[in-house]
PDB file of N, CA and C in Angstrom:
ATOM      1  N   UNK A   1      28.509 -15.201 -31.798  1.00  0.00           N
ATOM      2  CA  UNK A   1      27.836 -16.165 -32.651  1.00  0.00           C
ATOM      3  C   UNK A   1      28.574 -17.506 -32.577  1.00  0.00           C
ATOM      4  N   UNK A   2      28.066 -18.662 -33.005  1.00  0.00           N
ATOM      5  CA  UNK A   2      28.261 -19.723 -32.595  1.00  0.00           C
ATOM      6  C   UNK A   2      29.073 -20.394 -33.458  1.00  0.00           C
ATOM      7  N   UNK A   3      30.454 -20.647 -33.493  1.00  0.00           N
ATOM      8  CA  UNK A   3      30.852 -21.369 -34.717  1.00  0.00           C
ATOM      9  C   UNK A   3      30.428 -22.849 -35.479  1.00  0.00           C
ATOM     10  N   UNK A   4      31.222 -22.796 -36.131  1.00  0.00           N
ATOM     11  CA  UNK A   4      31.114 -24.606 -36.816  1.00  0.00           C
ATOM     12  C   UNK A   4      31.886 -25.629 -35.793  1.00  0.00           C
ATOM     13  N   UNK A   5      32.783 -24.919 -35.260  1.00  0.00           N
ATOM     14  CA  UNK A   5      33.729 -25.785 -34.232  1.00  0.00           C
ATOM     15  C   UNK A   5      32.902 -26.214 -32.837  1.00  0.00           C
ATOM     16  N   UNK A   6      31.917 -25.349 -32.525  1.00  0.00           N
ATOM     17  CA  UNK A   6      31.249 -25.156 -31.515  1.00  0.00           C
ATOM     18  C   UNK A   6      30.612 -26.358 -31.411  1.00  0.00           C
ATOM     19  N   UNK A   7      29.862 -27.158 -32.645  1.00  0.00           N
ATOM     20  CA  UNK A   7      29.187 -28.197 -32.665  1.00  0.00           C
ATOM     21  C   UNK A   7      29.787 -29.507 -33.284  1.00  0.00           C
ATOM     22  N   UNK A   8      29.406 -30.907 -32.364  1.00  0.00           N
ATOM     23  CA  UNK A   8      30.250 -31.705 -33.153  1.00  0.00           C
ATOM     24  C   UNK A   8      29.477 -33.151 -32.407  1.00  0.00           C
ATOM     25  N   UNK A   9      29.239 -34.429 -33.467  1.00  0.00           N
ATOM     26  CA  UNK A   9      28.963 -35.203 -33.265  1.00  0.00           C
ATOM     27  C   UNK A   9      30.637 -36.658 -33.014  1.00  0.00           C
ATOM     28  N   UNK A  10      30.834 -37.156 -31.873  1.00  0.00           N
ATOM     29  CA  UNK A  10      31.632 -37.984 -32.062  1.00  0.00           C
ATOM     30  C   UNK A  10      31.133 -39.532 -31.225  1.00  0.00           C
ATOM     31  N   UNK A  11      31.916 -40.562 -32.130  1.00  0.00           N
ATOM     32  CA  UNK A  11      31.075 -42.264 -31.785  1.00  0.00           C
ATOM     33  C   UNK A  11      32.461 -42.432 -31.511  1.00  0.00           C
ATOM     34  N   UNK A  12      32.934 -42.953 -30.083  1.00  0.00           N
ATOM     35  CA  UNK A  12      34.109 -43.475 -30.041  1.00  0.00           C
ATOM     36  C   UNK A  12      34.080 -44.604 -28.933  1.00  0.00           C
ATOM     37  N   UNK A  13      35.110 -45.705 -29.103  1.00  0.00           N
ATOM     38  CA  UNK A  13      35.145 -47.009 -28.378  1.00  0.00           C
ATOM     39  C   UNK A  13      36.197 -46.491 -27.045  1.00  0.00           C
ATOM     40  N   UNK A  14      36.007 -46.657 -26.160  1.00  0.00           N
ATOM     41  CA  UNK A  14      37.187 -46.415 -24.748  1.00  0.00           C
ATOM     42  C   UNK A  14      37.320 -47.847 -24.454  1.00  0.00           C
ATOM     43  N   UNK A  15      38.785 -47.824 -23.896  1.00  0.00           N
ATOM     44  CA  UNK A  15      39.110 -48.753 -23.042  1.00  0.00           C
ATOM     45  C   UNK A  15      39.610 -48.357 -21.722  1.00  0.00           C
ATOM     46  N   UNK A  16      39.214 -48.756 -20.461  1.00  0.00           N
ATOM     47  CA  UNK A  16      38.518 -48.463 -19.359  1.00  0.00           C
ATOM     48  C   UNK A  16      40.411 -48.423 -18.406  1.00  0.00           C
ATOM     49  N   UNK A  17      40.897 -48.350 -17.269  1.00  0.00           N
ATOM     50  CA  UNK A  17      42.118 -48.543 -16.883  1.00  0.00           C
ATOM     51  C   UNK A  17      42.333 -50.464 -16.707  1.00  0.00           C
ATOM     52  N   UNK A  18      43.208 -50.922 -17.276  1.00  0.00           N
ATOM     53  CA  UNK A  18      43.253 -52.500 -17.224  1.00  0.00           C
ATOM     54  C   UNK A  18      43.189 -52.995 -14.981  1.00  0.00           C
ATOM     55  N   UNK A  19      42.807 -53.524 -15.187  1.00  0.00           N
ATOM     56  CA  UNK A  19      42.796 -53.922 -13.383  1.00  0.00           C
ATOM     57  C   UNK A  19      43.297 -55.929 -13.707  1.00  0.00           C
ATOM     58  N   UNK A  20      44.355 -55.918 -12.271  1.00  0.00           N
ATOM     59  CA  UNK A  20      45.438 -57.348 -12.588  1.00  0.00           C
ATOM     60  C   UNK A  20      45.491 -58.016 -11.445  1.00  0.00           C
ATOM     61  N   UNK A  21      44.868 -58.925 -11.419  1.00  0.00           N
ATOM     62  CA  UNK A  21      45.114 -60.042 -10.122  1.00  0.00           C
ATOM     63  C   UNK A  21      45.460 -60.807 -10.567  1.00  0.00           C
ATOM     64  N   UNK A  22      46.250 -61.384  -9.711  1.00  0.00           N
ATOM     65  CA  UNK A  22      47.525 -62.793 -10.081  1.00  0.00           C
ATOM     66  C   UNK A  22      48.062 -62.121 -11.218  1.00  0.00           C
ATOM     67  N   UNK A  23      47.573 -63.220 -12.512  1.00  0.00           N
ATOM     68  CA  UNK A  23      47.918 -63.760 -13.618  1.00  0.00           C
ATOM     69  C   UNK A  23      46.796 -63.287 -14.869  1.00  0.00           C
ATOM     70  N   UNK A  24      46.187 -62.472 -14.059  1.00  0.00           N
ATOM     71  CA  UNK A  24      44.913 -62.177 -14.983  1.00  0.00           C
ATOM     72  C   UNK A  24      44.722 -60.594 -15.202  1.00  0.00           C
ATOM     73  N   UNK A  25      44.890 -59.877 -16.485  1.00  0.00           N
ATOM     74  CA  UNK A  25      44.269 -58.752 -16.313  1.00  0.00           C
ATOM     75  C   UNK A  25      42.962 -58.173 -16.952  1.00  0.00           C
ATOM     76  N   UNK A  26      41.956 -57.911 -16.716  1.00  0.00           N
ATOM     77  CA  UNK A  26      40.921 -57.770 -17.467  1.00  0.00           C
ATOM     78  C   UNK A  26      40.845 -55.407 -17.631  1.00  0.00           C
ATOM     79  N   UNK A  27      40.372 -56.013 -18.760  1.00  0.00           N
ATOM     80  CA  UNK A  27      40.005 -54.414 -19.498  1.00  0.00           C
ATOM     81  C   UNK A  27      38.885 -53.899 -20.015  1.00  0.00           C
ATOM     82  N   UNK A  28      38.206 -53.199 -19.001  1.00  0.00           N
ATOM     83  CA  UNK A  28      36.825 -53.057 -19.474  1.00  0.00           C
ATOM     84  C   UNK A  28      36.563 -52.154 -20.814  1.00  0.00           C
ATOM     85  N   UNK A  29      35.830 -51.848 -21.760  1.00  0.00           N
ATOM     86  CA  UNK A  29      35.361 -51.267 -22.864  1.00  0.00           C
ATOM     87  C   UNK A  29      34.048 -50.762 -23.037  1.00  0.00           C
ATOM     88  N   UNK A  30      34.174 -49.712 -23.859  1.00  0.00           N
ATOM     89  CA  UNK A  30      32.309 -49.132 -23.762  1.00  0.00           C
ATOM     90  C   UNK A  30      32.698 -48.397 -25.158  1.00  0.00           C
ATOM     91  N   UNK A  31      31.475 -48.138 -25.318  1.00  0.00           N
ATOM     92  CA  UNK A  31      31.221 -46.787 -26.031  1.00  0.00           C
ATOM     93  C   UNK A  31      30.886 -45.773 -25.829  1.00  0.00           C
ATOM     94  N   UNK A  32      30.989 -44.406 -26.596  1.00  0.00           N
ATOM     95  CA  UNK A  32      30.553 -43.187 -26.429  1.00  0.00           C
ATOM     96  C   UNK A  32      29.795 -42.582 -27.480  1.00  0.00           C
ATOM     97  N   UNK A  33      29.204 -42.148 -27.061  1.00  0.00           N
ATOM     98  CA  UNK A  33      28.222 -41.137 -28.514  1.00  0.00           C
ATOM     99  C   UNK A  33      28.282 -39.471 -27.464  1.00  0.00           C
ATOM    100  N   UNK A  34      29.189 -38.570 -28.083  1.00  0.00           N
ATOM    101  CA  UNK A  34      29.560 -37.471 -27.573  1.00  0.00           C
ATOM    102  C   UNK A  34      28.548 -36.470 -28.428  1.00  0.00           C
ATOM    103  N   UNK A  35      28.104 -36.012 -27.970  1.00  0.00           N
ATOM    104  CA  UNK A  35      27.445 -34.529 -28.851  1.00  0.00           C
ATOM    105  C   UNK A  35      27.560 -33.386 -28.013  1.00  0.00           C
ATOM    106  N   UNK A  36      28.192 -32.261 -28.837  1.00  0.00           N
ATOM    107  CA  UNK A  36      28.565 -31.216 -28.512  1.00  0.00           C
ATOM    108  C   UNK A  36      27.955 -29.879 -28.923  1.00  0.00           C
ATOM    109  N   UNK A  37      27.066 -29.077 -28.662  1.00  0.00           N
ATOM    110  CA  UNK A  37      27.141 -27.407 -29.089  1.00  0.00           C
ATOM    111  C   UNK A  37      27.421 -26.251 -28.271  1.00  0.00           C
ATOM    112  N   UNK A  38      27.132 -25.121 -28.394  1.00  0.00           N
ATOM    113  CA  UNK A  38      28.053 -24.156 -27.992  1.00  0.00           C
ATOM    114  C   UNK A  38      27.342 -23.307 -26.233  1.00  0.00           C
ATOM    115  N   UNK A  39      26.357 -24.166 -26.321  1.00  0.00           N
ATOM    116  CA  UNK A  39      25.647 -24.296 -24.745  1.00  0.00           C
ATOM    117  C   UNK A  39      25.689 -25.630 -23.916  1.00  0.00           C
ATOM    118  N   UNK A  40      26.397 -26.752 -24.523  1.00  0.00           N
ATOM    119  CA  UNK A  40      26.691 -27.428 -23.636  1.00  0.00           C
ATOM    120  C   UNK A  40      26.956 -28.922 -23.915  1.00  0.00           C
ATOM    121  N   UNK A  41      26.233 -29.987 -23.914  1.00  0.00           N
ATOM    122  CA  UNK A  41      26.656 -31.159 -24.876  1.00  0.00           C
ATOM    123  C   UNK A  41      25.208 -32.395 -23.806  1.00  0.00           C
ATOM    124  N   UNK A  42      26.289 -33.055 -24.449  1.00  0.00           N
ATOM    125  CA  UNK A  42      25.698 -34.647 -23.885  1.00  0.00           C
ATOM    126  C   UNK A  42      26.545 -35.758 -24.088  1.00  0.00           C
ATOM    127  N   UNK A  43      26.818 -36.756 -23.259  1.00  0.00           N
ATOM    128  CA  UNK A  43      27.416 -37.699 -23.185  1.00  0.00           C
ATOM    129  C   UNK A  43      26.631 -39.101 -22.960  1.00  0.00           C
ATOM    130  N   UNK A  44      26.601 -40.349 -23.934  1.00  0.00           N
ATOM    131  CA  UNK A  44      25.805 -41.565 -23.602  1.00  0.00           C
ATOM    132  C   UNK A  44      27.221 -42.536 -23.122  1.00  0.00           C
ATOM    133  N   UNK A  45      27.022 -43.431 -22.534  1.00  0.00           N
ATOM    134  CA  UNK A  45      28.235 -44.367 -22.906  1.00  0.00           C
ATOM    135  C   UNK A  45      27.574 -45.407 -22.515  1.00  0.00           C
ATOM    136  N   UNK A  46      27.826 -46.779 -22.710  1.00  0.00           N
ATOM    137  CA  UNK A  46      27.684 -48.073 -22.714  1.00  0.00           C
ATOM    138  C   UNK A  46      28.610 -48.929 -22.666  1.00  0.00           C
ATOM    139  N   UNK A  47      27.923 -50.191 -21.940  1.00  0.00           N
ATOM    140  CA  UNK A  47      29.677 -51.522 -22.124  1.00  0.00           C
ATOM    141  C   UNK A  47      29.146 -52.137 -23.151  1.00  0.00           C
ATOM    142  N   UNK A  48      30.142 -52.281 -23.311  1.00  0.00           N
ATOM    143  CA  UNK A  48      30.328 -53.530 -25.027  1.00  0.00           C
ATOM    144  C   UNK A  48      30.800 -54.753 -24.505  1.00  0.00           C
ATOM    145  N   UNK A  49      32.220 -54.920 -23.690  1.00  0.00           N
ATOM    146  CA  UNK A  49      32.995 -55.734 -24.096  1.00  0.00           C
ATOM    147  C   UNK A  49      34.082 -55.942 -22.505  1.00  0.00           C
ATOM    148  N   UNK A  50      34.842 -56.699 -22.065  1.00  0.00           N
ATOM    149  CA  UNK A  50      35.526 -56.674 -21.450  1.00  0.00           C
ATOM    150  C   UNK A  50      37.004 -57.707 -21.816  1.00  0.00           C
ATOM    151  N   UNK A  51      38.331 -57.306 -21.631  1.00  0.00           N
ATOM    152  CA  UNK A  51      39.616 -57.487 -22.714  1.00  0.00           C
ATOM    153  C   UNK A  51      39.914 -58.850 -21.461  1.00  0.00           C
ATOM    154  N   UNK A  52      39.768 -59.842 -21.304  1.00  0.00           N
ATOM    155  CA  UNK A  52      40.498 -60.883 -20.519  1.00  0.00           C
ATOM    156  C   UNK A  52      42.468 -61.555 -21.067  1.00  0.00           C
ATOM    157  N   UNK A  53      43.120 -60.579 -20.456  1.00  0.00           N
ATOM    158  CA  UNK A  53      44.447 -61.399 -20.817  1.00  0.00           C
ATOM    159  C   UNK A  53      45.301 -62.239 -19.544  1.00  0.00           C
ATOM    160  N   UNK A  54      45.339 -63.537 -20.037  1.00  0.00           N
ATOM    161  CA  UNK A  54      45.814 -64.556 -18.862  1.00  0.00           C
ATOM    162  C   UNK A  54      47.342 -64.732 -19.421  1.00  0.00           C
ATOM    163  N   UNK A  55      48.245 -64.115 -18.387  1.00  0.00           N
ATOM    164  CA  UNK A  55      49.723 -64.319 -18.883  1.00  0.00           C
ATOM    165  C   UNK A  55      50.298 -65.867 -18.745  1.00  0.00           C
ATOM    166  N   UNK A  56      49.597 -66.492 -18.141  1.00  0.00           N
ATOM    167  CA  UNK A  56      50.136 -68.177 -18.415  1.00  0.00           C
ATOM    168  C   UNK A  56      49.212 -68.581 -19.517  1.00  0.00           C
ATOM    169  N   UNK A  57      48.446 -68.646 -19.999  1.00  0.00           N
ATOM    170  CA  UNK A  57      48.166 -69.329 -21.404  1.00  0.00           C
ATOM    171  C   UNK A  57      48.510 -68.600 -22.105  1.00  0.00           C
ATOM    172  N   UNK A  58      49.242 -67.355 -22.690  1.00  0.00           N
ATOM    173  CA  UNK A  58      49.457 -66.661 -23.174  1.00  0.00           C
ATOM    174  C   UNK A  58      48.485 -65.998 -24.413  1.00  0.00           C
ATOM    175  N   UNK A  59      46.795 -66.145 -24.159  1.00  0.00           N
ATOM    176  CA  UNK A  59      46.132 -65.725 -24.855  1.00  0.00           C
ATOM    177  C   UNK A  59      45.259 -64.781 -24.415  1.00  0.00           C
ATOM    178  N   UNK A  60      44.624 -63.490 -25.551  1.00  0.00           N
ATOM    179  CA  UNK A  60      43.922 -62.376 -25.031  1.00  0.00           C
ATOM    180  C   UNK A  60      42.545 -63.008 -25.519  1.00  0.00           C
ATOM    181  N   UNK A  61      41.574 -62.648 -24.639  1.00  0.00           N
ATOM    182  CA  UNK A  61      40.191 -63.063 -24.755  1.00  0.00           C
ATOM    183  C   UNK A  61      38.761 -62.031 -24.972  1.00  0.00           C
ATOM    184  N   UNK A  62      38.374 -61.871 -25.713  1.00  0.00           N
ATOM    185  CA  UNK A  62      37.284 -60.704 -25.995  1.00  0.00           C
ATOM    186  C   UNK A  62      35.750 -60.945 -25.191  1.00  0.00           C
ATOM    187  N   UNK A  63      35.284 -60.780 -24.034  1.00  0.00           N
ATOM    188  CA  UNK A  63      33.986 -61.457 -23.695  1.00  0.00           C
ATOM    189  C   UNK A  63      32.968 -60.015 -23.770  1.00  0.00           C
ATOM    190  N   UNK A  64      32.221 -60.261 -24.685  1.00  0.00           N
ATOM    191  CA  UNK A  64      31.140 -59.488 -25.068  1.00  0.00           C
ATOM    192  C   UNK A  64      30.031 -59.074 -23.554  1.00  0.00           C
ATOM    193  N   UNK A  65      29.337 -57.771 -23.453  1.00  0.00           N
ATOM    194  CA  UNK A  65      28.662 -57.406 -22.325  1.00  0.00           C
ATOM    195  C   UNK A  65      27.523 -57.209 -22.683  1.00  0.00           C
ATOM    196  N   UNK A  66      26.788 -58.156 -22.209  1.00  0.00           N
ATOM    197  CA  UNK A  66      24.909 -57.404 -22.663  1.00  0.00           C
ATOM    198  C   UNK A  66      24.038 -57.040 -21.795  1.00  0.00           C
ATOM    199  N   UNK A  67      23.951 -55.357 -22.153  1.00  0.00           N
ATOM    200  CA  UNK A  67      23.310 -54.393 -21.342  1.00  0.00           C
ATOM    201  C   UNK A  67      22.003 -55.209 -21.361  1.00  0.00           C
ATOM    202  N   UNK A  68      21.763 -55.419 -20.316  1.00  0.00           N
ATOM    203  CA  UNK A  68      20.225 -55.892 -19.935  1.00  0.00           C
ATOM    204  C   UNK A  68      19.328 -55.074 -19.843  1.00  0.00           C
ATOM    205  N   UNK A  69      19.746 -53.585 -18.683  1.00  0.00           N
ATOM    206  CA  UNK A  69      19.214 -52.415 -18.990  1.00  0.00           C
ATOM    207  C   UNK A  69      18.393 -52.079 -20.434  1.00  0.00           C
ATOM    208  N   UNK A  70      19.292 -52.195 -20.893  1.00  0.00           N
ATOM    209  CA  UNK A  70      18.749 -51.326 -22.629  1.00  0.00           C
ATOM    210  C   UNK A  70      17.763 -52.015 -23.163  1.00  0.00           C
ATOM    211  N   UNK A  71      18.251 -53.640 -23.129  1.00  0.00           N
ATOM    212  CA  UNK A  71      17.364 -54.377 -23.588  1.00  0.00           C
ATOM    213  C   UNK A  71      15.641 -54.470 -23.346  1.00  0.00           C
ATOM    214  N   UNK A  72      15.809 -53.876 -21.491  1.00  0.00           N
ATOM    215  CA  UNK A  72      14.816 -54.027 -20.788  1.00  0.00           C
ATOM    216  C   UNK A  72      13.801 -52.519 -21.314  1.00  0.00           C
ATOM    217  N   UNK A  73      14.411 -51.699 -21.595  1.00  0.00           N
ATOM    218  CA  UNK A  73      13.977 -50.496 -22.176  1.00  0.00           C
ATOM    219  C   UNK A  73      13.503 -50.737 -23.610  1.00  0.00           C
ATOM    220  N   UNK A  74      14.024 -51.178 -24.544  1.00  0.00           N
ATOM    221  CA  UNK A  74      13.263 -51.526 -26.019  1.00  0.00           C
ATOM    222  C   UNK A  74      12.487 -52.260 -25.630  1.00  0.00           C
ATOM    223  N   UNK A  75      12.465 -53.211 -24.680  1.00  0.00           N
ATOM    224  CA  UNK A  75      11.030 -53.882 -24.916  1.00  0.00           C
ATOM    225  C   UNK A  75       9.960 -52.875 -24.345  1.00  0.00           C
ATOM    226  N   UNK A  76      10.094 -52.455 -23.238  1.00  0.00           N
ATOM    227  CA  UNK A  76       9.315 -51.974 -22.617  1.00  0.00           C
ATOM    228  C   UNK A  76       8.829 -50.492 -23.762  1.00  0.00           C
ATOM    229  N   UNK A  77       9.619 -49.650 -24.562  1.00  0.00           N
ATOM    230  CA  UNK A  77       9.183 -48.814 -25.678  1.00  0.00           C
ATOM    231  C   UNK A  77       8.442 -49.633 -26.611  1.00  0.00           C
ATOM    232  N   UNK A  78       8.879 -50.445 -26.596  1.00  0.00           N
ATOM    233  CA  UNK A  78       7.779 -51.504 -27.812  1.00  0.00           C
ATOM    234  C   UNK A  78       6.759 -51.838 -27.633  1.00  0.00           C
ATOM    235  N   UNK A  79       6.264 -52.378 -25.982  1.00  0.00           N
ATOM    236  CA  UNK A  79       5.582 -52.592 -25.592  1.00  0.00           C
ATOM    237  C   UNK A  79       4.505 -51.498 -25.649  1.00  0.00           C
ATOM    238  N   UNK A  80       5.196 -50.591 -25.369  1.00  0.00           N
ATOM    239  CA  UNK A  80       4.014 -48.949 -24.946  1.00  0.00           C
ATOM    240  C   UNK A  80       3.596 -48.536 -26.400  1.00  0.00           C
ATOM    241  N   UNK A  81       4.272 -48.747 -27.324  1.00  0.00           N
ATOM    242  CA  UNK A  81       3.904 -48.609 -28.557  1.00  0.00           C
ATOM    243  C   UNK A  81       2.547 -49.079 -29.405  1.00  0.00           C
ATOM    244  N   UNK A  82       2.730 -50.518 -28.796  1.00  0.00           N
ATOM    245  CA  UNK A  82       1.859 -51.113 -29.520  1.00  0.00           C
ATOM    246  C   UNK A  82       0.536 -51.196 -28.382  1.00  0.00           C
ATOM    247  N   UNK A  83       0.255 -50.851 -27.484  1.00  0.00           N
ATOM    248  CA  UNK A  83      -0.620 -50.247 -26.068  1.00  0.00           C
ATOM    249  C   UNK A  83      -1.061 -49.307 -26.879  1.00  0.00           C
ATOM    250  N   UNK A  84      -0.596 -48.566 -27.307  1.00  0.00           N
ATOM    251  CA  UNK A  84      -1.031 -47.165 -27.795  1.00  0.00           C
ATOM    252  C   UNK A  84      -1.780 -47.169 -28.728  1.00  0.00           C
ATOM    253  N   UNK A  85      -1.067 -47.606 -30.087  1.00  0.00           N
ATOM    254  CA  UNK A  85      -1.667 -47.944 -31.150  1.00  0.00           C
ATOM    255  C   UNK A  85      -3.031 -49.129 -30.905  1.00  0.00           C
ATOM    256  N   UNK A  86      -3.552 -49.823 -30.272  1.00  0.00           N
ATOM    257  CA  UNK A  86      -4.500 -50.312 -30.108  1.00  0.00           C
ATOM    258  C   UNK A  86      -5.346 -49.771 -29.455  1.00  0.00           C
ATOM    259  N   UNK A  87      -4.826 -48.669 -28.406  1.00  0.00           N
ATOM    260  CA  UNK A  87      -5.883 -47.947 -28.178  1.00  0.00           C
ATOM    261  C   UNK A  87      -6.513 -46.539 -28.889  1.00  0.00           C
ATOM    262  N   UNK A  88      -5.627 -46.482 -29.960  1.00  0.00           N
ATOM    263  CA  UNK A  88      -5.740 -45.419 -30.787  1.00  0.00           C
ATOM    264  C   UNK A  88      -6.673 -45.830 -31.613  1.00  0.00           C
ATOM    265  N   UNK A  89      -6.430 -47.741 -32.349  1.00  0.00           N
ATOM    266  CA  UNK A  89      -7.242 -47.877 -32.975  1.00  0.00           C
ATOM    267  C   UNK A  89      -8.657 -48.112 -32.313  1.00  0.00           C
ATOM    268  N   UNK A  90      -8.630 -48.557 -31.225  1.00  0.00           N
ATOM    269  CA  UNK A  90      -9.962 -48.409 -31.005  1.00  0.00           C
ATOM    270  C   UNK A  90     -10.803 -47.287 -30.695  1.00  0.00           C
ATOM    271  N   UNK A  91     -10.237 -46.242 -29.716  1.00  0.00           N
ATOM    272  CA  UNK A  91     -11.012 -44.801 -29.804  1.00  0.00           C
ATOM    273  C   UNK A  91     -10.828 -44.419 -31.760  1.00  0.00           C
ATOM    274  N   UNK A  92     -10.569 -44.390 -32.319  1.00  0.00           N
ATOM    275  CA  UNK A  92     -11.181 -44.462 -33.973  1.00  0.00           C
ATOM    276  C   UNK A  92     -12.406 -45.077 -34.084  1.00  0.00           C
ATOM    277  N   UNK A  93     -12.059 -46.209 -34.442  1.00  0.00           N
ATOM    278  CA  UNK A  93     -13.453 -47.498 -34.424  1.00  0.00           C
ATOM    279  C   UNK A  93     -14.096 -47.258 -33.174  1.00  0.00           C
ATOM    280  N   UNK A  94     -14.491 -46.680 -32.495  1.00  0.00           N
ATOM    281  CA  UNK A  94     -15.643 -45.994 -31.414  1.00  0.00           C
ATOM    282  C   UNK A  94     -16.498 -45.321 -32.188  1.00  0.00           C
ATOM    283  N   UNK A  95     -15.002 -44.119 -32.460  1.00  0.00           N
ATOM    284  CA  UNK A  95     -16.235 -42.833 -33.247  1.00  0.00           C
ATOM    285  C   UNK A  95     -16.692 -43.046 -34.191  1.00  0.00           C
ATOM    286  N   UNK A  96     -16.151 -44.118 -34.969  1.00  0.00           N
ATOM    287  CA  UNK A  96     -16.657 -44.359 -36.030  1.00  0.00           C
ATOM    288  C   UNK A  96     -18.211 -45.106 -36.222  1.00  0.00           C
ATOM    289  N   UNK A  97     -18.684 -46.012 -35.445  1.00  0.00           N
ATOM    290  CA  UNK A  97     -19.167 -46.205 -35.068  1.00  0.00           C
ATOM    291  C   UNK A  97     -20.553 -45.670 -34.419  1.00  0.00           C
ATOM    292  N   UNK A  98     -20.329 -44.645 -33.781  1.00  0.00           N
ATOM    293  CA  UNK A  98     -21.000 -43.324 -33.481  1.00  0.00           C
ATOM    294  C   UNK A  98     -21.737 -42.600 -34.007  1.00  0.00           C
ATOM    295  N   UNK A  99     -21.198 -42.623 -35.247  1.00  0.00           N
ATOM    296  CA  UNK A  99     -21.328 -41.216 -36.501  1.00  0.00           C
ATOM    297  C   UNK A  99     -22.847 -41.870 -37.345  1.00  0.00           C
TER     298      UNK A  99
END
């Protein structure tokens, strides 16, 4: 039987191995959404973010990553959504019509 341990939801931020040319090292970042049960799991991950540190100005820099992918996917679910629903409403207002 399957325990409580068996199953488990975890949201966690990674930081990626730092990579350094010259004077520059950058550090990539993502997320994870881990889900686990006792037949097997699933793993999502995504970039967020990438860590820019320049050892001659001596400052660390945060440059944000925007999945275009994803973006390109909500629209396109949104899109099909509202496709649907207009054609839903109209096969309605057909039959209605009909009757």
């Amino acid at each position: 039987m399957a325990q409580l341990k068996d199953f488990g939801v975890q949201w966690q931020t990674v930081s990626g191995d730092p990579m350094t040319v010259g004077d520059v090292t950058v550090t990539p970042q993502s997320q994870a959404v881990i889900v686990r049960w006792p037949f097997g799991g699933f793993v999502w991950n995504r970039p967020i973010a990438v860590v820019v540190e320049r050892d001659g100005a001596g400052f660390v820099e945060r440059r944000r990553v925007v999945d275009v992918t994803r973006i390109i996917q909500l629209g396109l679910l949104s899109f099909s959504l509202v496709i649907s629903i207009v054609v839903f409403g109209k096969s309605v207002q057909g039959k209605e019509h009909r009757s």
